[in-house]
C-alpha atoms as a PDB file:
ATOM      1  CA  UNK A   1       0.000   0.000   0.000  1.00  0.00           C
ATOM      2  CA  UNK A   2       1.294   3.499  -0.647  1.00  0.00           C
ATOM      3  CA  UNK A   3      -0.133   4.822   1.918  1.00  0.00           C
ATOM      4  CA  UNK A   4       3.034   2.988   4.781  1.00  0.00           C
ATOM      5  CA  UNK A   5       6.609   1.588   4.717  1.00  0.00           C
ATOM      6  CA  UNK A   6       7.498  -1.332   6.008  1.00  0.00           C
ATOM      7  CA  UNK A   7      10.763  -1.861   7.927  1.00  0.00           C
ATOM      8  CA  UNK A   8      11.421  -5.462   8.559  1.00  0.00           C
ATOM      9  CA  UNK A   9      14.290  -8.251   9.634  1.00  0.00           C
ATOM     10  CA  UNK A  10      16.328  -9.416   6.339  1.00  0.00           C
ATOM     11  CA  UNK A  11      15.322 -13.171   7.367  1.00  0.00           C
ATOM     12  CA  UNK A  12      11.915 -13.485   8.387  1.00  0.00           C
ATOM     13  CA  UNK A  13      10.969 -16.627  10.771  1.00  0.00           C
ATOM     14  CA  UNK A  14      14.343 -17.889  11.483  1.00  0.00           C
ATOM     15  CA  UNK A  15      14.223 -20.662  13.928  1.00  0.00           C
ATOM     16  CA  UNK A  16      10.267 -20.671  14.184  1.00  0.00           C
ATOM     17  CA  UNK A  17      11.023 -16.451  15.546  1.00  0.00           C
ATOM     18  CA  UNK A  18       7.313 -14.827  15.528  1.00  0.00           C
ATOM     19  CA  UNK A  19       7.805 -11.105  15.019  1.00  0.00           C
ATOM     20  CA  UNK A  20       6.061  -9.231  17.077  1.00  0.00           C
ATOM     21  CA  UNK A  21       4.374  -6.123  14.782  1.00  0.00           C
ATOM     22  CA  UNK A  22       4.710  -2.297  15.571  1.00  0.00           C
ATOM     23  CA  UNK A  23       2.438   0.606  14.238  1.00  0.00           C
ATOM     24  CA  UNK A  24       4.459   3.586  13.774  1.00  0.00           C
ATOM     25  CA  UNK A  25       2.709   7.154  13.228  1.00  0.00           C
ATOM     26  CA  UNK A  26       4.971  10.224  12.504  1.00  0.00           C
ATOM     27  CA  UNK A  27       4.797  13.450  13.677  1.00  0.00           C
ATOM     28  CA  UNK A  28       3.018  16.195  11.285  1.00  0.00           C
ATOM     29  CA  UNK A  29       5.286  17.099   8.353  1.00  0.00           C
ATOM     30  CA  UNK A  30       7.529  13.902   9.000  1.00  0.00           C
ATOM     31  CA  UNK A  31       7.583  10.671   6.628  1.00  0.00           C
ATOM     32  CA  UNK A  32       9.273   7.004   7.529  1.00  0.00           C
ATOM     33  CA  UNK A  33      12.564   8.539   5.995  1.00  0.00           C
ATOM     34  CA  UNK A  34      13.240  10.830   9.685  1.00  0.00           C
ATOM     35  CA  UNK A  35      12.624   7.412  11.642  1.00  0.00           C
ATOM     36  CA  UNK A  36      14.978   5.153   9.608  1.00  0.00           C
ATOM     37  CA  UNK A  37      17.789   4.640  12.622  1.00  0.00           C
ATOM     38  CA  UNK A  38      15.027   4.356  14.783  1.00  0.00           C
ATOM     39  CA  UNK A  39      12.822   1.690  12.670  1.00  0.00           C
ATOM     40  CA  UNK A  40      15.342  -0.002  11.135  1.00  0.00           C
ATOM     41  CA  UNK A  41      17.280  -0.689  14.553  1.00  0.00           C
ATOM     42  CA  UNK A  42      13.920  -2.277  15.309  1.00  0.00           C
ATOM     43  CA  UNK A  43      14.004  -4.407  12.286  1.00  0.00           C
ATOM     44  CA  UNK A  44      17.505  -5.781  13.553  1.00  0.00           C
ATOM     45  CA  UNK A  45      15.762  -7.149  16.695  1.00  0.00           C
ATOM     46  CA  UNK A  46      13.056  -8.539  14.864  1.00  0.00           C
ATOM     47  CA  UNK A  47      10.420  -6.359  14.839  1.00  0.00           C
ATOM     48  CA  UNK A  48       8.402  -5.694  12.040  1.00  0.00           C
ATOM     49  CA  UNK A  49       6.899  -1.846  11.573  1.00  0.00           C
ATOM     50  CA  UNK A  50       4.590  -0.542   9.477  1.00  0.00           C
ATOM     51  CA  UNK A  51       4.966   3.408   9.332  1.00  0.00           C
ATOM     52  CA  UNK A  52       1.984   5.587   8.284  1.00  0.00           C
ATOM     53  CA  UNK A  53       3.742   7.608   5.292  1.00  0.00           C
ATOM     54  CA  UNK A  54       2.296  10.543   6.886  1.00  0.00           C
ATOM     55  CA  UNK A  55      -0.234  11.879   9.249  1.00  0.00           C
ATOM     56  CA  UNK A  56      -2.311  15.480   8.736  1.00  0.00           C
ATOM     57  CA  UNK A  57      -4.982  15.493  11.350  1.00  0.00           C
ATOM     58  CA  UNK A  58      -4.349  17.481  14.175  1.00  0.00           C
ATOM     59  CA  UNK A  59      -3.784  16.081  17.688  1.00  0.00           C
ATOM     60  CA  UNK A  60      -6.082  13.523  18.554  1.00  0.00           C
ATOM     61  CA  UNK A  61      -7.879  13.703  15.000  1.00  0.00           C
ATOM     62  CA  UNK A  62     -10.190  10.198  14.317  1.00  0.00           C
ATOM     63  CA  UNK A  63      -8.048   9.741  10.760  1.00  0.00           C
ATOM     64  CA  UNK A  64      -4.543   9.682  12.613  1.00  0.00           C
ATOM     65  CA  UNK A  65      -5.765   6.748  14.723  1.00  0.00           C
ATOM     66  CA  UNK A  66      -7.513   5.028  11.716  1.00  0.00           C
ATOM     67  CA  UNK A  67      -4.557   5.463   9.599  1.00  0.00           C
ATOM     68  CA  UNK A  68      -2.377   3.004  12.489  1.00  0.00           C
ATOM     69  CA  UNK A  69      -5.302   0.968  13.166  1.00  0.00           C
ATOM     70  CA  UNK A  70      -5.517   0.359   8.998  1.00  0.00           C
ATOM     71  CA  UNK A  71      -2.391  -0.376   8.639  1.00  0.00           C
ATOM     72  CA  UNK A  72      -2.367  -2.955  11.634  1.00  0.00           C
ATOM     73  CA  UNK A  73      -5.203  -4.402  10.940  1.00  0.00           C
ATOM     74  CA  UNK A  74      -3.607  -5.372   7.093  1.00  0.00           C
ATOM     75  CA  UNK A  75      -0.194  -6.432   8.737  1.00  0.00           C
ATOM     76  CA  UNK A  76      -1.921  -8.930  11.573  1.00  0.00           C
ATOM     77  CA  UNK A  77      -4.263 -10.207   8.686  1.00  0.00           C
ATOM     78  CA  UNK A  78      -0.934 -11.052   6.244  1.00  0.00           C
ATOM     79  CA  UNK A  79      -0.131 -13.832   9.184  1.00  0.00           C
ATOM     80  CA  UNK A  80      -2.992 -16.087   7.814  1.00  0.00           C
ATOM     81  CA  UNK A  81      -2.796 -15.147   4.099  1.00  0.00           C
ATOM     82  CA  UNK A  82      -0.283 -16.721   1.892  1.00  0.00           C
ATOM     83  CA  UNK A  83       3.316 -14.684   1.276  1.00  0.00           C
ATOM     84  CA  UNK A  84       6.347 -13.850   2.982  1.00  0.00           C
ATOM     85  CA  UNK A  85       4.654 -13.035   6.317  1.00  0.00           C
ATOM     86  CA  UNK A  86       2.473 -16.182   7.018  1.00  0.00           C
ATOM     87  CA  UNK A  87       2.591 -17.994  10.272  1.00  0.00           C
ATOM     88  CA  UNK A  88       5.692 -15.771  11.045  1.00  0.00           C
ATOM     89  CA  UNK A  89       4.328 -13.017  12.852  1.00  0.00           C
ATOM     90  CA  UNK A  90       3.422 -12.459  16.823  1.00  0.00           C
ATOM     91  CA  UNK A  91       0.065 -11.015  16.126  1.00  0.00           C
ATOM     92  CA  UNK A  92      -0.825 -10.664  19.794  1.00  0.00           C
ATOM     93  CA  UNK A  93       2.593  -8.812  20.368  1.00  0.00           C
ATOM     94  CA  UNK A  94       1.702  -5.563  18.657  1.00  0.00           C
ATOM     95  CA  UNK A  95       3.214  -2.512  19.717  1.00  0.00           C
ATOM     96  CA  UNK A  96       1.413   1.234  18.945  1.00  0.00           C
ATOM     97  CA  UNK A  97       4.408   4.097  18.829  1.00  0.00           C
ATOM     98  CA  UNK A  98       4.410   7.425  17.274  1.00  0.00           C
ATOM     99  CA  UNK A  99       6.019  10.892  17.887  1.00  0.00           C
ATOM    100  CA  UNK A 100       3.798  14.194  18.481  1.00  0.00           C
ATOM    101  CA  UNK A 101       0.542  13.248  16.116  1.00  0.00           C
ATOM    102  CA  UNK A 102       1.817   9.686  16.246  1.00  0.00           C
ATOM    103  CA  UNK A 103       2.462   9.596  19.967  1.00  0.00           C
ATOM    104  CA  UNK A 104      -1.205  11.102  20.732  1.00  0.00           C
ATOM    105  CA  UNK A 105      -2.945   8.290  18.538  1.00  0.00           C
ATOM    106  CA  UNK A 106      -0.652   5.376  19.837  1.00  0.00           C
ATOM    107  CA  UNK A 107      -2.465   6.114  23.276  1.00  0.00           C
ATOM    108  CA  UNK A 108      -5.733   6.178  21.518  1.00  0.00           C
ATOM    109  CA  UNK A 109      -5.077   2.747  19.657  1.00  0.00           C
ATOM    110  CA  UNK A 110      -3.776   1.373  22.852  1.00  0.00           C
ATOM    111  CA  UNK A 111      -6.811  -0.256  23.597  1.00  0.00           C
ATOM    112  CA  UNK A 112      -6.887  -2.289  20.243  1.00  0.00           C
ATOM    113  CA  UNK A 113      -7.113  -6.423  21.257  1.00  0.00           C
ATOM    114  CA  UNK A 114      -3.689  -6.717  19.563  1.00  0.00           C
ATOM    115  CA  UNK A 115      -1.428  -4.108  21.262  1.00  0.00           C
ATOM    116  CA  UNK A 116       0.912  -5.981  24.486  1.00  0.00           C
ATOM    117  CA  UNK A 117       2.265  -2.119  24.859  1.00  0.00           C
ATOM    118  CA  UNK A 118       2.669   1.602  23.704  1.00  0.00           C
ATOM    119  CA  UNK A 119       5.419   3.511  23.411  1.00  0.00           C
ATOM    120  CA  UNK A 120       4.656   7.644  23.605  1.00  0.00           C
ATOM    121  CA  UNK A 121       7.369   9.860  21.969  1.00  0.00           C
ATOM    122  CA  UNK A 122       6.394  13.498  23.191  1.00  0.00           C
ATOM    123  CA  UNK A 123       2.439  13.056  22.534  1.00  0.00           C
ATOM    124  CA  UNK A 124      -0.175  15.690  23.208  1.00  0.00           C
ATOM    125  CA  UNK A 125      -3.107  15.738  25.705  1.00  0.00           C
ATOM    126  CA  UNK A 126      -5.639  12.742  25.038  1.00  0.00           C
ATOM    127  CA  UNK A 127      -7.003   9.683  26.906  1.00  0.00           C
ATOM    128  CA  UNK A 128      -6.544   5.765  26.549  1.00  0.00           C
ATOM    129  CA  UNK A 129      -7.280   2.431  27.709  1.00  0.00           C
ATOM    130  CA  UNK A 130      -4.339   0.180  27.382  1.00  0.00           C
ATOM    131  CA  UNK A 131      -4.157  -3.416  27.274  1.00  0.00           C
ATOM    132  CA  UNK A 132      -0.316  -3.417  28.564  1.00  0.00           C
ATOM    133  CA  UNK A 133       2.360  -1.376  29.727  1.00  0.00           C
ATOM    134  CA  UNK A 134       2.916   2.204  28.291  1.00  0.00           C
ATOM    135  CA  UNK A 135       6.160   4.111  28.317  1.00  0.00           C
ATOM    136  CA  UNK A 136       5.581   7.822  27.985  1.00  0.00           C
ATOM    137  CA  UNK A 137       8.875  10.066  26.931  1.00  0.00           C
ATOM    138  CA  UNK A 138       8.345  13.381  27.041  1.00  0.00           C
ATOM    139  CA  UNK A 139      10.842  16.972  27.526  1.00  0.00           C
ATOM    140  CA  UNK A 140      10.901  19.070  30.246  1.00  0.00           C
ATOM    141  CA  UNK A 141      11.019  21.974  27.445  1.00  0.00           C
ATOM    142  CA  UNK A 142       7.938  20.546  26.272  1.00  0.00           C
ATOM    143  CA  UNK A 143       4.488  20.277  26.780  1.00  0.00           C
ATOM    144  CA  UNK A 144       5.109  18.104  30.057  1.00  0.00           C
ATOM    145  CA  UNK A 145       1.482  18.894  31.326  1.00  0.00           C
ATOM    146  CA  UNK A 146       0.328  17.391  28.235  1.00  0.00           C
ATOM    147  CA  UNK A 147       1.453  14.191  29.138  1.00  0.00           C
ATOM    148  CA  UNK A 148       0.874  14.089  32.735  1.00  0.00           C
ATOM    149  CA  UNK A 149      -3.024  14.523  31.905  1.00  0.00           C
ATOM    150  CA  UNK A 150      -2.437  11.650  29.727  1.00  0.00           C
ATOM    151  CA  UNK A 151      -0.898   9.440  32.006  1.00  0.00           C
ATOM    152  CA  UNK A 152      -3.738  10.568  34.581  1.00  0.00           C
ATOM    153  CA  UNK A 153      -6.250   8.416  32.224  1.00  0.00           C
ATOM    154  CA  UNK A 154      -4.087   5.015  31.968  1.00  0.00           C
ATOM    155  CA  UNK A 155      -5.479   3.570  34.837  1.00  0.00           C
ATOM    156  CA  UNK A 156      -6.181   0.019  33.444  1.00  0.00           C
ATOM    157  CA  UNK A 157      -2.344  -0.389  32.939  1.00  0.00           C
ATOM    158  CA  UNK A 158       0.897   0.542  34.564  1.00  0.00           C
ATOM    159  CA  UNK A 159       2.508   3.126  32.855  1.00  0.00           C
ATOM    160  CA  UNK A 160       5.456   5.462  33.658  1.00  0.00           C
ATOM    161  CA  UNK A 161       6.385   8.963  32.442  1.00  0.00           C
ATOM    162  CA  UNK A 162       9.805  10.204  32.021  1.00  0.00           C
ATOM    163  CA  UNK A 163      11.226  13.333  30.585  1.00  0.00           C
ATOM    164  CA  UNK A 164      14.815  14.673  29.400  1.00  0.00           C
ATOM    165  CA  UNK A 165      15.698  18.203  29.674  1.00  0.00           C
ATOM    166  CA  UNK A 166      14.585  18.841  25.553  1.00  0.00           C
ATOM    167  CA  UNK A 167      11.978  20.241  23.749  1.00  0.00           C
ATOM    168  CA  UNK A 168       9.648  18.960  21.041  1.00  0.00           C
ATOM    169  CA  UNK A 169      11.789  19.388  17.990  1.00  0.00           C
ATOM    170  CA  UNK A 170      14.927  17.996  19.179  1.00  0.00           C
ATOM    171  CA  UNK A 171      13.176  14.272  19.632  1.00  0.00           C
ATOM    172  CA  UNK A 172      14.076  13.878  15.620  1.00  0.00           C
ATOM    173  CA  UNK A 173      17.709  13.958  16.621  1.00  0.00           C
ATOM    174  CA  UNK A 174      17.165  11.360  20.097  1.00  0.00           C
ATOM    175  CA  UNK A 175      15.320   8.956  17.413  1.00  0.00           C
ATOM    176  CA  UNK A 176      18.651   8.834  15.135  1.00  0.00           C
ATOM    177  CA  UNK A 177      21.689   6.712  15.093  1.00  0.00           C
ATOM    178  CA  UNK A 178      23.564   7.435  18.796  1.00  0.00           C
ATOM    179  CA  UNK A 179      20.408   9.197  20.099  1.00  0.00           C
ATOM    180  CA  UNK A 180      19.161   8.409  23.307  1.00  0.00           C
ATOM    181  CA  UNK A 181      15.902   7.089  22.687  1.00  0.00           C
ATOM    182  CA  UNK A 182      16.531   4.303  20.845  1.00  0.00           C
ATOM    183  CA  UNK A 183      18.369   1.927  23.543  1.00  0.00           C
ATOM    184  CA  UNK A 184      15.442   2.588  26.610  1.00  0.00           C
ATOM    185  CA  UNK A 185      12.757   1.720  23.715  1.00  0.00           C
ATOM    186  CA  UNK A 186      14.613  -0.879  22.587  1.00  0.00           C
ATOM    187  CA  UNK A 187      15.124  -2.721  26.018  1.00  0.00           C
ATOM    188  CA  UNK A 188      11.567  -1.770  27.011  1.00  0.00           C
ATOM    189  CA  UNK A 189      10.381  -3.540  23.844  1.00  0.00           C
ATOM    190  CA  UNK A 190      12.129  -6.466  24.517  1.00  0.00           C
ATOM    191  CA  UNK A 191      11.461  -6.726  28.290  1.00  0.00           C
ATOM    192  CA  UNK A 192       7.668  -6.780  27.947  1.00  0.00           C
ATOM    193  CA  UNK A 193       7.350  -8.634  24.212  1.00  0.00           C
ATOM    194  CA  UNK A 194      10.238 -11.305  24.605  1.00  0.00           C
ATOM    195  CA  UNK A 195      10.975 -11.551  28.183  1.00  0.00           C
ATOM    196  CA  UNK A 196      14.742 -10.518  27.830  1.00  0.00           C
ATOM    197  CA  UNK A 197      15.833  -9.351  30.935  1.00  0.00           C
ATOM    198  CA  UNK A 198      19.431  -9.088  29.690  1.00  0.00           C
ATOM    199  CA  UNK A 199      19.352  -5.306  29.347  1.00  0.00           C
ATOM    200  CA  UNK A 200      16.825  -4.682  32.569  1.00  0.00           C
ATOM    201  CA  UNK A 201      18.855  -2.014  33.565  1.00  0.00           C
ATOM    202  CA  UNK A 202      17.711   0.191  30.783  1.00  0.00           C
ATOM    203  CA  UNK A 203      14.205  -0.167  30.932  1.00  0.00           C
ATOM    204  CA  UNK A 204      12.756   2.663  32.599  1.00  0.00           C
END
């Protein structure tokens, strides 16, 4: 579809793997290519993402949400039909993750039967009923309060908020190669969806 990118392992199903799926949306005026380090370090732990090409709505707009759920919905359904993807994907393992737009209709998806956890990159003001653990990241030169109301409304779930003395803009550069997003999401990711305690340390 032209409407997403996947990023995805090089050898799919090695070993009997199942990869667990994620549902990426961007921030506004972003496309897959600014997530790349991000996504494709993903891919290299076996994750499969599909990344809404881009998202227009404004926070907490019904289309943003639809445009993840869509493109989750097609990705779990690829499991059962025949090609590259059948039998080889975790499709009670889903992850919902975004940045700004993305990040606000993560925690809206969260509730989706599919989704073992979100991941919030700087997200605005909204409300959600998870199914698993959320991981809110957020700037202290931010919209903090945003977030805190947020996290007020995941009360089904635990969920922790954290925040690093940047503002909304600079999470573009924390999502790239030596960033410091990438290795807390990553462990967090694996913690809860494979049970690898091996990095503990880093998950939040």
């Amino acid at each position: 579809d032209s409407n997403y990118t996947i990023f995805r392992p090089t050898t799919l199903g090695e070993n009997g793997f199942v990869h667990p799926i994620i549902t990426f949306g961007p921030g506004i005026l972003t496309s897959p290519s600014f997530y790349t380090d991000l996504l494709g370090h993903f891919a290299s732990h076996g994750f499969v993402t599909i990344c809404v090409n881009s998202l227009w709505g404004g926070p907490g707009a019904a289309d943003n949400v639809n445009a993840m759920k869509t493109g989750l919905d097609w990705m779990i359904m690829q499991n059962s039909q025949a090609g590259m993807y059948q039998g080889k994907l975790a499709v009670d393992k889903a992850v919902a993750m975004g940045y700004s737009l993305g990040a606000t209709a993560s925690v809206q998806l969260s509730s989706h039967k599919a989704i073992a956890t979100t991941v919030v990159i700087h997200g605005h003001s909204t409300m959600g009923d998870p199914h698993g653990p959320v991981l809110m990241i957020t700037g202290t030169s931010d919209v903090i309060d945003d977030m805190r109301r947020t996290l007020g409304t995941l009360t089904e779930a635990p969920a922790v908020l954290v925040a690093l003395p940047i503002g909304h803009l600079d999470v573009l550069t924390e999502v790239s190669s030596g960033g410091r997003y990438i290795p807390t999401i990553t462990a967090w990711l694996r913690y809860w969806l494979n049970g690898d305690q091996g990095d503990r340390r880093s998950v939040v």
